[in-house]
Protein backbone atom coordinates (compact mmCIF):
# COMPACT_ATOMS: atom_id res chain seq x y z
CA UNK A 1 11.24 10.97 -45.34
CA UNK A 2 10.80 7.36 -46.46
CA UNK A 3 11.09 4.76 -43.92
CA UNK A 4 14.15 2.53 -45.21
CA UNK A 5 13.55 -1.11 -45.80
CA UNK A 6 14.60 -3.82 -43.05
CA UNK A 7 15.30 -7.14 -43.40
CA UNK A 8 12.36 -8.41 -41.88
CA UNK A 9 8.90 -6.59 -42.98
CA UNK A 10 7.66 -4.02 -40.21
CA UNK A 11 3.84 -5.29 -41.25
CA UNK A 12 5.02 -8.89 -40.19
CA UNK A 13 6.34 -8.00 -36.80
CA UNK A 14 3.66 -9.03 -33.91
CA UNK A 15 3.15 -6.33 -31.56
CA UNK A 16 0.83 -7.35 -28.96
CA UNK A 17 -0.19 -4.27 -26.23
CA UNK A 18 -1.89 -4.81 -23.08
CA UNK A 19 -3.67 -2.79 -20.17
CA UNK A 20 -4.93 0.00 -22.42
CA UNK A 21 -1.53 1.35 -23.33
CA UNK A 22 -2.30 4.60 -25.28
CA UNK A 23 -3.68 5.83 -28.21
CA UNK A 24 -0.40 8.15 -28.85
CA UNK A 25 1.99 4.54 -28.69
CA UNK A 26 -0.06 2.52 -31.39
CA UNK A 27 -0.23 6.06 -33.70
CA UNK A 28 3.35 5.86 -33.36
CA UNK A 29 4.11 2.47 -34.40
CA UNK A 30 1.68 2.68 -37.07
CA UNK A 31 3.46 6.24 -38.21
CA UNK A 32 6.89 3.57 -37.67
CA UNK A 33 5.61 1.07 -40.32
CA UNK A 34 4.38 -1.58 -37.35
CA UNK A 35 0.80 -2.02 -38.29
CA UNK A 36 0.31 -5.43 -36.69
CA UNK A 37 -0.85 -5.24 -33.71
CA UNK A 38 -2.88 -6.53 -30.99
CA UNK A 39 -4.31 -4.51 -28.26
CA UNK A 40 -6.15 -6.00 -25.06
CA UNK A 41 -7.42 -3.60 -22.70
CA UNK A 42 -6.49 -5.17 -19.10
CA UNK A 43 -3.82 -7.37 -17.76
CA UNK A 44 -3.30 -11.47 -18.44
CA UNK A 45 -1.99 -13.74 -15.64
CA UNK A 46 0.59 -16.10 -16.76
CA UNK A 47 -1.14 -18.81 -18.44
CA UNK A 48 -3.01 -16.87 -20.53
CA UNK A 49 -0.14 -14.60 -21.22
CA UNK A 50 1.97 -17.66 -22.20
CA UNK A 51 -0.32 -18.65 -24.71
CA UNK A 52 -0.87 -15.26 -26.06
CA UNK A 53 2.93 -14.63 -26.08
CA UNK A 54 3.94 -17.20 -28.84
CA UNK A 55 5.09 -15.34 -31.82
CA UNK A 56 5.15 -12.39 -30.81
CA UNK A 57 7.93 -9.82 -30.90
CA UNK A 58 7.33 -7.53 -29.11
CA UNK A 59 5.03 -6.95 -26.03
CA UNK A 60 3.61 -3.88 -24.28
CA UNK A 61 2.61 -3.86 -20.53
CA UNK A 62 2.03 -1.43 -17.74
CA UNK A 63 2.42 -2.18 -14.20
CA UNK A 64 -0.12 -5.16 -13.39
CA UNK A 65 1.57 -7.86 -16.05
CA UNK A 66 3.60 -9.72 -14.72
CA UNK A 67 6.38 -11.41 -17.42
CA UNK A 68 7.85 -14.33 -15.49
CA UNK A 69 10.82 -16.35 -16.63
CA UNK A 70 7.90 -19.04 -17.29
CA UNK A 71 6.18 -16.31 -20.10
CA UNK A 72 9.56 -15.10 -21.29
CA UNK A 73 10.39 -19.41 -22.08
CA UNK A 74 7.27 -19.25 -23.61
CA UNK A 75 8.18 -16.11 -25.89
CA UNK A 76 9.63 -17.97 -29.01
CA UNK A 77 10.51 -14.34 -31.64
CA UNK A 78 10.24 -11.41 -29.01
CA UNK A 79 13.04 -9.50 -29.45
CA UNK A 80 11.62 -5.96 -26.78
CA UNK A 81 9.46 -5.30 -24.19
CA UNK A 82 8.14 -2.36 -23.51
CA UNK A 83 7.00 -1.22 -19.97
CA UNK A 84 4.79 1.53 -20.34
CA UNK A 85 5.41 3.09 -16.91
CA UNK A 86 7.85 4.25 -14.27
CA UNK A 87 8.94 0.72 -12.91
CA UNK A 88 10.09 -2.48 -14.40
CA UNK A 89 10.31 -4.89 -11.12
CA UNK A 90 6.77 -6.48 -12.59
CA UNK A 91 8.84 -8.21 -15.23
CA UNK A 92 12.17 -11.08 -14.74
CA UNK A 93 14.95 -9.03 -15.77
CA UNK A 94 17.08 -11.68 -15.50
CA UNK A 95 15.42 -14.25 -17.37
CA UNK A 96 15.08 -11.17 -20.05
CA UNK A 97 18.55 -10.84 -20.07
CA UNK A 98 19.60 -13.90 -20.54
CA UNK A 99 17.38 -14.52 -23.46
CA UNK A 100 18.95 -11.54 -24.96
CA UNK A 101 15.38 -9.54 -24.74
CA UNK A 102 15.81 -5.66 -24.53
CA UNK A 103 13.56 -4.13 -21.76
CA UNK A 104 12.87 -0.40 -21.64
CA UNK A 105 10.51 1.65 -19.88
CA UNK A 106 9.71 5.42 -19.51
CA UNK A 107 11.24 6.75 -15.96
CA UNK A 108 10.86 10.30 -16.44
CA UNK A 109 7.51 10.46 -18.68
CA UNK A 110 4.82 10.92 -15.81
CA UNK A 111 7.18 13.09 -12.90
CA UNK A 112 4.68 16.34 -13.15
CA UNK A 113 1.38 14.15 -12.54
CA UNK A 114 2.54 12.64 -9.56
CA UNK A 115 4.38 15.76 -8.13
CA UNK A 116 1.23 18.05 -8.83
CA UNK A 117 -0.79 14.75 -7.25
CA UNK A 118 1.67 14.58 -3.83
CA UNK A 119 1.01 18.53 -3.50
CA UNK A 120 -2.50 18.38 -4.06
CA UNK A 121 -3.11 15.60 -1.49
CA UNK A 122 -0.57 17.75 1.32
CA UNK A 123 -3.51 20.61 1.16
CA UNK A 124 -6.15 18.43 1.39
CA UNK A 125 -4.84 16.22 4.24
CA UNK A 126 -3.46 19.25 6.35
CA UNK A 127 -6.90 21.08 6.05
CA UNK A 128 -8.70 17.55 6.40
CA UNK A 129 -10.72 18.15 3.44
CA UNK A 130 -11.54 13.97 3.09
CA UNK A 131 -13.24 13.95 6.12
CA UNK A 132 -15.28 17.54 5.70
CA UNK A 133 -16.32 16.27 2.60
CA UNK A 134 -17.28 12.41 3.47
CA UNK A 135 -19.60 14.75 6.55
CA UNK A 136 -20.98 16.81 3.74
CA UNK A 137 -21.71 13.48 1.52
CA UNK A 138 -23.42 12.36 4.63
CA UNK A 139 -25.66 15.96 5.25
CA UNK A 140 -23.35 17.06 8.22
CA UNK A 141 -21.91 19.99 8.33
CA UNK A 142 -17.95 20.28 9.68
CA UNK A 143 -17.40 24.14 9.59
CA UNK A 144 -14.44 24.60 11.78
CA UNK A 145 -10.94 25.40 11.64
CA UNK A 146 -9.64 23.48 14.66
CA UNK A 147 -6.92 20.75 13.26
CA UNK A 148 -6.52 22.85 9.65
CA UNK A 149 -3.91 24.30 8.48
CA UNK A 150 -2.01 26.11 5.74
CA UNK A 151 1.28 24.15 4.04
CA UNK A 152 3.26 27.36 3.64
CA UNK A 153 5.99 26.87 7.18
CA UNK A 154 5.66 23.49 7.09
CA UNK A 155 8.48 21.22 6.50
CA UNK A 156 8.05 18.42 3.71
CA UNK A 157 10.09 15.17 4.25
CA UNK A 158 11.19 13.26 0.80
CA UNK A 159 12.35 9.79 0.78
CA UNK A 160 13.86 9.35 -2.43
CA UNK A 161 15.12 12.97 -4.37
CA UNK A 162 15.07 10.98 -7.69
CA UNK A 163 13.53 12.43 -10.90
CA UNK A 164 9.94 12.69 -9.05
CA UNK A 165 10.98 13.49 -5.56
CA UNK A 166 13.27 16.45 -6.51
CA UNK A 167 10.06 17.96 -8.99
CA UNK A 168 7.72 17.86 -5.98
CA UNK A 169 10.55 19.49 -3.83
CA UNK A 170 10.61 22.33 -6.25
CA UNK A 171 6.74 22.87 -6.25
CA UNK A 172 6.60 22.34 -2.39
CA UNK A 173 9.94 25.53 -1.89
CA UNK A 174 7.02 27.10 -4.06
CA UNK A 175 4.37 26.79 -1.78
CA UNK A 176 6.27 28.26 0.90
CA UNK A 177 7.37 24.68 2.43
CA UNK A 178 10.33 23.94 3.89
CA UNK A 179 11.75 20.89 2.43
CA UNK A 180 14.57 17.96 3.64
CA UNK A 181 15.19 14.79 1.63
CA UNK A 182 16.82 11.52 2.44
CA UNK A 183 18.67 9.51 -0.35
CA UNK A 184 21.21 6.89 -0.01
CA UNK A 185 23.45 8.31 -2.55
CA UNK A 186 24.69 12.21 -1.87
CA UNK A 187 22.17 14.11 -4.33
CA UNK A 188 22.72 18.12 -5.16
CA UNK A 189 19.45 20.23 -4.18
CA UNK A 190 17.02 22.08 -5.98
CA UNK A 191 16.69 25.15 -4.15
CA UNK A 192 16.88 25.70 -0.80
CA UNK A 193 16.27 21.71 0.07
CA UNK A 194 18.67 20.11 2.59
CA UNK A 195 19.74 16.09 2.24
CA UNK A 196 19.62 14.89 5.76
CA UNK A 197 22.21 11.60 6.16
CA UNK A 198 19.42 10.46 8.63
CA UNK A 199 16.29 8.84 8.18
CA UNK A 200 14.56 9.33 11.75
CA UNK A 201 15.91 12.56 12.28
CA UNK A 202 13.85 13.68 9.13
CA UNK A 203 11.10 11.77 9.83
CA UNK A 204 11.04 13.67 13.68
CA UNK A 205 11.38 17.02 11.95
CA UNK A 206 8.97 16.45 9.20
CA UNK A 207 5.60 17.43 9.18
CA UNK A 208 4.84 16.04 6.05
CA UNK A 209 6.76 12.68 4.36
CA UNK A 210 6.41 11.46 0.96
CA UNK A 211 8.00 8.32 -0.40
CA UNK A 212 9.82 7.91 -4.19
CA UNK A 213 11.76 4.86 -3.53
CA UNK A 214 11.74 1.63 -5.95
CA UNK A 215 10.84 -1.26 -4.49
CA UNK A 216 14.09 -3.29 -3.29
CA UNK A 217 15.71 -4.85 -0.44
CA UNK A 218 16.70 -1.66 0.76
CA UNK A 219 13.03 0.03 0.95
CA UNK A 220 10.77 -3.23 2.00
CA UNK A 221 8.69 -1.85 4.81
CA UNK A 222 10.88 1.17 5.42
CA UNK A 223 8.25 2.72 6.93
CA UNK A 224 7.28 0.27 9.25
CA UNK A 225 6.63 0.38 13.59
CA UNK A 226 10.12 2.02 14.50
CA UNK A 227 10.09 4.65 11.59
CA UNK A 228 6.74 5.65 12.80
CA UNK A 229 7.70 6.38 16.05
CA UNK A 230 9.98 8.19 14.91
CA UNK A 231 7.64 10.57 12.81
CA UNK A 232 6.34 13.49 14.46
CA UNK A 233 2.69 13.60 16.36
CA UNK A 234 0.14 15.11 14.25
CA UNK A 235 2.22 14.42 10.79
CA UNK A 236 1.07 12.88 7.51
CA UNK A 237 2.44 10.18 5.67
CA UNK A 238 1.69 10.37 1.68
CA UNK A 239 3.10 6.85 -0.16
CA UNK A 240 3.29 7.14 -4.21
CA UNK A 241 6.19 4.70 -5.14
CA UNK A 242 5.54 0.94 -4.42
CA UNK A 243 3.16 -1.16 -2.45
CA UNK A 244 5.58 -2.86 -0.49
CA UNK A 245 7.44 0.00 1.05
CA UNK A 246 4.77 0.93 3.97
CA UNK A 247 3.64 -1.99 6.53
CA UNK A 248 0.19 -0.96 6.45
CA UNK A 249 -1.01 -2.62 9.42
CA UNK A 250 1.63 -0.65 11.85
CA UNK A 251 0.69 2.51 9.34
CA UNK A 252 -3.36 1.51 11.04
CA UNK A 253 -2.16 1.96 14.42
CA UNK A 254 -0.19 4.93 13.95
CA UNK A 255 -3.31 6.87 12.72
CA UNK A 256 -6.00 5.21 14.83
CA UNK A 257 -3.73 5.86 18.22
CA UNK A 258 -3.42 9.85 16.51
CA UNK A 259 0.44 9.27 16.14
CA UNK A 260 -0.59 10.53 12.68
CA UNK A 261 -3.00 13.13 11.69
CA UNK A 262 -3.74 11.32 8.48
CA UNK A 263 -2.01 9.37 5.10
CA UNK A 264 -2.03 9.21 1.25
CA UNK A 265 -1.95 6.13 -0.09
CA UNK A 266 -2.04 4.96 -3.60
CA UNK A 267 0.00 1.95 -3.70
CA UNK A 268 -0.43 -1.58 -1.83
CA UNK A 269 1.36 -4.81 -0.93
CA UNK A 270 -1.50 -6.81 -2.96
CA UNK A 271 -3.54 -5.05 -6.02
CA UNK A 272 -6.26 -6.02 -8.40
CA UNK A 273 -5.97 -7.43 -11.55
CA UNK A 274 -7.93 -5.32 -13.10
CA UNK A 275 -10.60 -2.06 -12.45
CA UNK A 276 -13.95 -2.51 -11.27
CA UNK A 277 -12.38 -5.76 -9.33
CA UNK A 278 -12.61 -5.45 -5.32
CA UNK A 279 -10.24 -3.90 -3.25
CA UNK A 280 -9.69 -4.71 0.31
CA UNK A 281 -7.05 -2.86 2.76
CA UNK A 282 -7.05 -2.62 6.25
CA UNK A 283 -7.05 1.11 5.76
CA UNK A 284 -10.17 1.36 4.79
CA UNK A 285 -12.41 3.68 6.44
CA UNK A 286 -9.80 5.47 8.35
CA UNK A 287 -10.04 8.96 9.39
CA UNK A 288 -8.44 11.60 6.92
CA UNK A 289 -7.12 8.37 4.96
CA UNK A 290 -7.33 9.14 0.97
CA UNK A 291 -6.74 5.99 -0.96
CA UNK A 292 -6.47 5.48 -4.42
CA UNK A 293 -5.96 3.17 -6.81
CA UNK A 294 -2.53 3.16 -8.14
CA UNK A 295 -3.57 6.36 -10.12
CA UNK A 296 -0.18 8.66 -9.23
CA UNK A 297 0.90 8.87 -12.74
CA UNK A 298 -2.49 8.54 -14.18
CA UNK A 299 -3.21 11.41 -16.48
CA UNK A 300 -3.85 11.77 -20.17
CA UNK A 301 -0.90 13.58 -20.84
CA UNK A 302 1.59 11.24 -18.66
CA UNK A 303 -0.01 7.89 -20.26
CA UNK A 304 0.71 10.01 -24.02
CA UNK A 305 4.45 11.11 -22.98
CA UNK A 306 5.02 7.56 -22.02
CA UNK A 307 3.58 6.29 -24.85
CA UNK A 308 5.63 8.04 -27.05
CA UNK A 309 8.95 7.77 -25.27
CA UNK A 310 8.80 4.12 -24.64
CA UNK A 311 7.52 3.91 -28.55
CA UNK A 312 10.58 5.98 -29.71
CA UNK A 313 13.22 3.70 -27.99
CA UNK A 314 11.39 0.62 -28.91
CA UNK A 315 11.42 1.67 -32.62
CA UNK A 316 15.25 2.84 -32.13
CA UNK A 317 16.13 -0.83 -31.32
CA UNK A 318 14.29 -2.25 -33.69
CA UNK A 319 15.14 -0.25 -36.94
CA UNK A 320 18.71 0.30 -35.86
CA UNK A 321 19.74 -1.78 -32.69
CA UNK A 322 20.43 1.20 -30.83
CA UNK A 323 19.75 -0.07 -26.91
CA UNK A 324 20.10 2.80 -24.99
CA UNK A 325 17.62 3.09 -22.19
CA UNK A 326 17.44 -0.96 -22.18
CA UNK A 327 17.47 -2.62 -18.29
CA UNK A 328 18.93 -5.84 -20.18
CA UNK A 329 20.71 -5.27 -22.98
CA UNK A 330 24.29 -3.46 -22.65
CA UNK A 331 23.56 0.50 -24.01
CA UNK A 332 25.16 0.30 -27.74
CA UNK A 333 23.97 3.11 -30.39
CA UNK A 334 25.90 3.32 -34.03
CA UNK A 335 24.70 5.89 -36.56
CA UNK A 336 23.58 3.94 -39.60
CA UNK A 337 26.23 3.82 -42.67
CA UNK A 338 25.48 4.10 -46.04
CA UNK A 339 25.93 1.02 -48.67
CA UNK A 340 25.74 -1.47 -45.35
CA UNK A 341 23.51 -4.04 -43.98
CA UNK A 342 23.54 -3.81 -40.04
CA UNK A 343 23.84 -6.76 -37.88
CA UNK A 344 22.74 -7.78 -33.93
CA UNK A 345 24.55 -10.25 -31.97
CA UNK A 346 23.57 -11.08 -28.76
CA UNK A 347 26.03 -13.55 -26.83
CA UNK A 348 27.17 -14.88 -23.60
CA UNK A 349 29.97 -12.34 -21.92
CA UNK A 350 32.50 -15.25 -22.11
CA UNK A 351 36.03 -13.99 -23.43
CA UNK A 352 36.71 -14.35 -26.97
CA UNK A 353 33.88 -13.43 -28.62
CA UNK A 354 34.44 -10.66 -30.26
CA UNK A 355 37.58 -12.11 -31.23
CA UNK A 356 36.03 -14.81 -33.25
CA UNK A 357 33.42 -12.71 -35.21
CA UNK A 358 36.58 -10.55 -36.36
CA UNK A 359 38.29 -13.36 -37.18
CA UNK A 360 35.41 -15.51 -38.82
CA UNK A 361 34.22 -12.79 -41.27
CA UNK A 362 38.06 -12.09 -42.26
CA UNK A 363 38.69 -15.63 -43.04
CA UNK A 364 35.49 -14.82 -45.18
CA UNK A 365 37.34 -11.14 -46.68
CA UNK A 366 34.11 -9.89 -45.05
CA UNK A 367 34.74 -5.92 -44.83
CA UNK A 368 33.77 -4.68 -41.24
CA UNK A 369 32.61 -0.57 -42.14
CA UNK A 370 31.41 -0.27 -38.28
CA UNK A 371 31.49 -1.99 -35.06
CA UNK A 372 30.78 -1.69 -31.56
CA UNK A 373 30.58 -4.05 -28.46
CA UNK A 374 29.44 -3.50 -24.77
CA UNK A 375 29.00 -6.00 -22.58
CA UNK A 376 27.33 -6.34 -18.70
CA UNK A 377 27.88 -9.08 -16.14
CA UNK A 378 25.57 -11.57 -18.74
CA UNK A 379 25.78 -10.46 -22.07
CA UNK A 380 27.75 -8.89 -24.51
CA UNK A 381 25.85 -6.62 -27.60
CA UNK A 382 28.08 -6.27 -30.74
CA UNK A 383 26.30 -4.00 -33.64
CA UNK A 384 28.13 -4.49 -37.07
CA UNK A 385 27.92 -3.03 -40.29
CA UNK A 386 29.17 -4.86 -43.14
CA UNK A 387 29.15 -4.20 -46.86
CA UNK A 388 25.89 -5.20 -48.52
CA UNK A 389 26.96 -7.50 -51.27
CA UNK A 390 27.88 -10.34 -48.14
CA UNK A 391 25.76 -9.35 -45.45
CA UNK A 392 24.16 -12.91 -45.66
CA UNK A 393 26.68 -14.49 -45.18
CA UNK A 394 28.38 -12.53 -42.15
CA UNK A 395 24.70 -13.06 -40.71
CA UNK A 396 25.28 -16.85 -41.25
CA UNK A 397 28.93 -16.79 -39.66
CA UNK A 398 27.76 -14.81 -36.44
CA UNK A 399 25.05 -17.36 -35.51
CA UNK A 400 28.03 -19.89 -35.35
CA UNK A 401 30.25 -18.27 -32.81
CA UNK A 402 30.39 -19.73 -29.26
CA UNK A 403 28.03 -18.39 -26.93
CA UNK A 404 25.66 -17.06 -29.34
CA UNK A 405 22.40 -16.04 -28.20
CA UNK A 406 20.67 -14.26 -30.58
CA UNK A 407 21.65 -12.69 -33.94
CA UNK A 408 19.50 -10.47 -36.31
CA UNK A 409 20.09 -8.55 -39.16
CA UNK A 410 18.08 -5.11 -38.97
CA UNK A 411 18.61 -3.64 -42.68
C-alpha cells in the first residue's frame, strides 16, 4: 500500500532518538517514510539536550532523559515525544501539555520480562543462591540447606496489581505460591489472588513482597521504618517500580538486624547517567542483597515490543492526528475521509472555541466533512476534515481563533 502524501514531507521531519532506543523503532519509522533521523546512544542532561532539541519534531527517550519545561521552551517544531518505556514521570507533563506536545509511552510492552525477572529473583533469594555463589566466586564452599527453601506454600505480597503486578501473580499461583495484593483502587483477581484493603496486614502475612507502584505522592518511601516492622521476620523485599518508593537506609537496617532474610533491588533514589558510570548505594555488599541496574524490563524482546508500540502511536499522530494513548493531549481518533485535507488544532480549554472555528470557516462557505473535539483540564484537540479545494485557507482561519496553540495540517 502506498504511503499517502502529507502536507509536510516525512523525509523533512527531525527525529532525534536517544539512549539506544531500538533497532525495531528506527526500522519502523524508516518503513513509515521518516528517514531523518538522529540516534545518540546514551542520555543528554539539559543543556546539551536544549541545544540538540532545536528543530526537532519529534524526540525519543527512555528513562534517564530528563525533558524539563526548560528543554520543552527550547523545543521550537516538536510536535511528540516518545518515551520508550513503562514510565513517563522523567519528562514535564505539564509544560508538554501546555505547549500542545503529545506524549506517549509503552505501559504494557515489557510486563513478561519483569514478571519472569521478580520470579526468578524469589527462587534465588529464598534458596540464597547470591551468597552461595559470591562463596563459590571466592573458593568456599556453602553446601547446606539450613535457611533454603522452596517458593511453592509461600505467600507472595504485591503492591500494585497493575498490568505487571497481576502477570507475576499469575506465574507466582503457578509456582504453587499463595498470593495477596494491595491496590488503592478495588482490582478483580487473577486466580485464586486475594486484594487485602490493608497494607501492614499483608506485609505481616507475606513472605515475599514485590512493589509495581508509579512513583507519586502516594508511594514516596512506602516502604520505609514502620512498613518494615510490619513485614514478617525472615521475609524478602524485591523493588522493580521506582527508585523513590523504598527508603533504603531503613531497608539497611532491616536486613543487617535479620528483620529481613534478604532484598531485590533494581531501582534507586539517585542513578547514573549513563553505563559503565559508578554506582554507589548503601546496600552494597549486603548479605543475600541482588542489585541491579535498572535492568527489570531489559530484554531484547521488551526493548523491540516497545519499540514498535510507541513507533505505531507516534506514526498514528503524526499521519492522522489520532492521540490515543497520549499523557497530554485529549484522546481524539477520526478515520481519514476521502477527497479531504485533515486539520490539528491545539487550543486553550477556554469556552468558545469550537464555536468560533464553526463559525469562522462558515463565514468562509468552508464545508466541514468531519469533526471531533475533546478537551482535558488544559487543552482542547479538535481534528477537522475539510474539502480539499480550501483546506489552506481553513488552515489559515484556525491559527486565528482565540486561544490557539498550535495548528497543523496533516494531509
Amino acid at each position: 500500500m502506498a504511503i499517502a502524501s502529507t502536507s509536510y514531507p516525512r523525509n523533512k521531519i527531525k527525529v532525534l532518538l536517544l539512549e539506544n532506543i531500538s533497532d525495531a523503532a528506527v526500522k519502523e519509522l524508516e518503513a513509515g517514510g521518516y528517514t531523518h533521523i538522529e540516534r545518540i546512544g546514551g542520555a543528554l542532561g539539559e543543556a546539551d539536550l536544549i541545544k540538540a532539541v532545536r528543530g526537532v519534531h519529534l524526540l525519543g527517550i527512555r528513562s534517564k532523559t530528563k525533558v524539563t519545561k526548560n528543554v520543552l521552551e527550547a523545543a521550537d517544531k516538536l510536535l511528540a515525544i516518545g518515551a520508550f518505556c513503562i514510565g513517563v514521570n522523567q519528562i514535564d507533563l505539564k509544560a508538554a501539555t501546555e505547549k500542545g506536545i503529545a506524549v506517549f509511552n509503552a505501559p504494557h510492552a515489557n510486563t513478561r520480562s519483569v514478571a519472569e525477572l521478580i520470579i526468578g529473583l524469589s527462587v534465588m533469594l529464598i534458596r540464597k543462591i547470591a551468597d552461595k555463589n559470591a562463596a563459590a566466586h571466592r573458593g568456599e564452599w556453602l553446601k547446606e540447606a539450613k535457611g533454603s527453601f522452596e517458593l511453592r506454600g509461600k505467600t507472595l505480597g504485591i503492591i500494585g496489581y497493575g498490568n505487571i503486578g497481576s502477570q507475576v501473580s499469575i506465574m507466582a499461583e503457578a509456582m504453587g505460591m499463595q498470593v495477596m495484593y494491595f491496590d488503592i483502587a478495588t482490582k478483580l483477581p487473577h486466580g485464586n489472588a486475594k486484594q487485602m484493603r490493608d497494607l501492614k496486614e499483608m506485609l505481616k502475612r507475606s513472605d515475599i513482597v514485590t512493589l509495581h507502584v508509579p512513583s507519586d505522592r502516594t508511594t514516596r518511601n512506602m516502604i520505609n521504618a514502620d512498613t518494615l516492622k510490619a513485614m514478617r521476620k525472615g521475609s524478602i523485599l524485591i523493588n522493580h517500580s521506582r527508585g523513590d518508593v523504598v527508603d533504603i537506609n531503613a531497608l539497611k537496617k532491616a536486613i543487617v538486624n535479620g528483620k529481613l532474610s534478604g532484598a531485590a533491588i533494581d531501582v534507586f533514589p539517585e542513578e547514573p547517567e549513563k553505563s559503565g558510570d559508578k554506582f554507589v548505594t548503601v546496600l552494597q555488599n549486603l548479605p543475600n542483597v541482588i542489585l541491579t541496574p535498572h535492568i527489570g524490563g531489559s530484554t531484547e524482546e521488551a526493548q523491540a515490543n516497545i519499540g514498535l508500540d510507541v513507533t505505531a502511536k507516534l506514526i498514528k499522530y503524526l499521519d492522522f492526528g489520532t492521540s490515543e494513548g497520549s499523557h497530554t493531549v485529549p484522546p481524539v481518533s477520526l478515520p481519514p475521509q476521502a477527497g479531504t485535507h485533515r486539520i490539528l488544532h491545539i487550543h486553550r480549554n477556554i469556552p468558545g472555541v469550537l464555536g468560533e472555528i464553526n463559525s469562522r470557516l462558515s463565514k468562509r462557505g468552508i464545508n466541514i466533512t468531519g469533526q471531533y473535539l475533546k478537551t482535558n483540564e488544559e487543552i482542547g484537540y479538535v481534528i477537522l476534515d475539510v474539502e480539499s479545494k480550501i483546506a489552506k485557507e481553513a488552515f489559515e482561519l484556525l491559527k486565528e481563533v482565540k486561544g490557539t496553540i498550535r495548528s497543523r495540517m496533516v494531509y
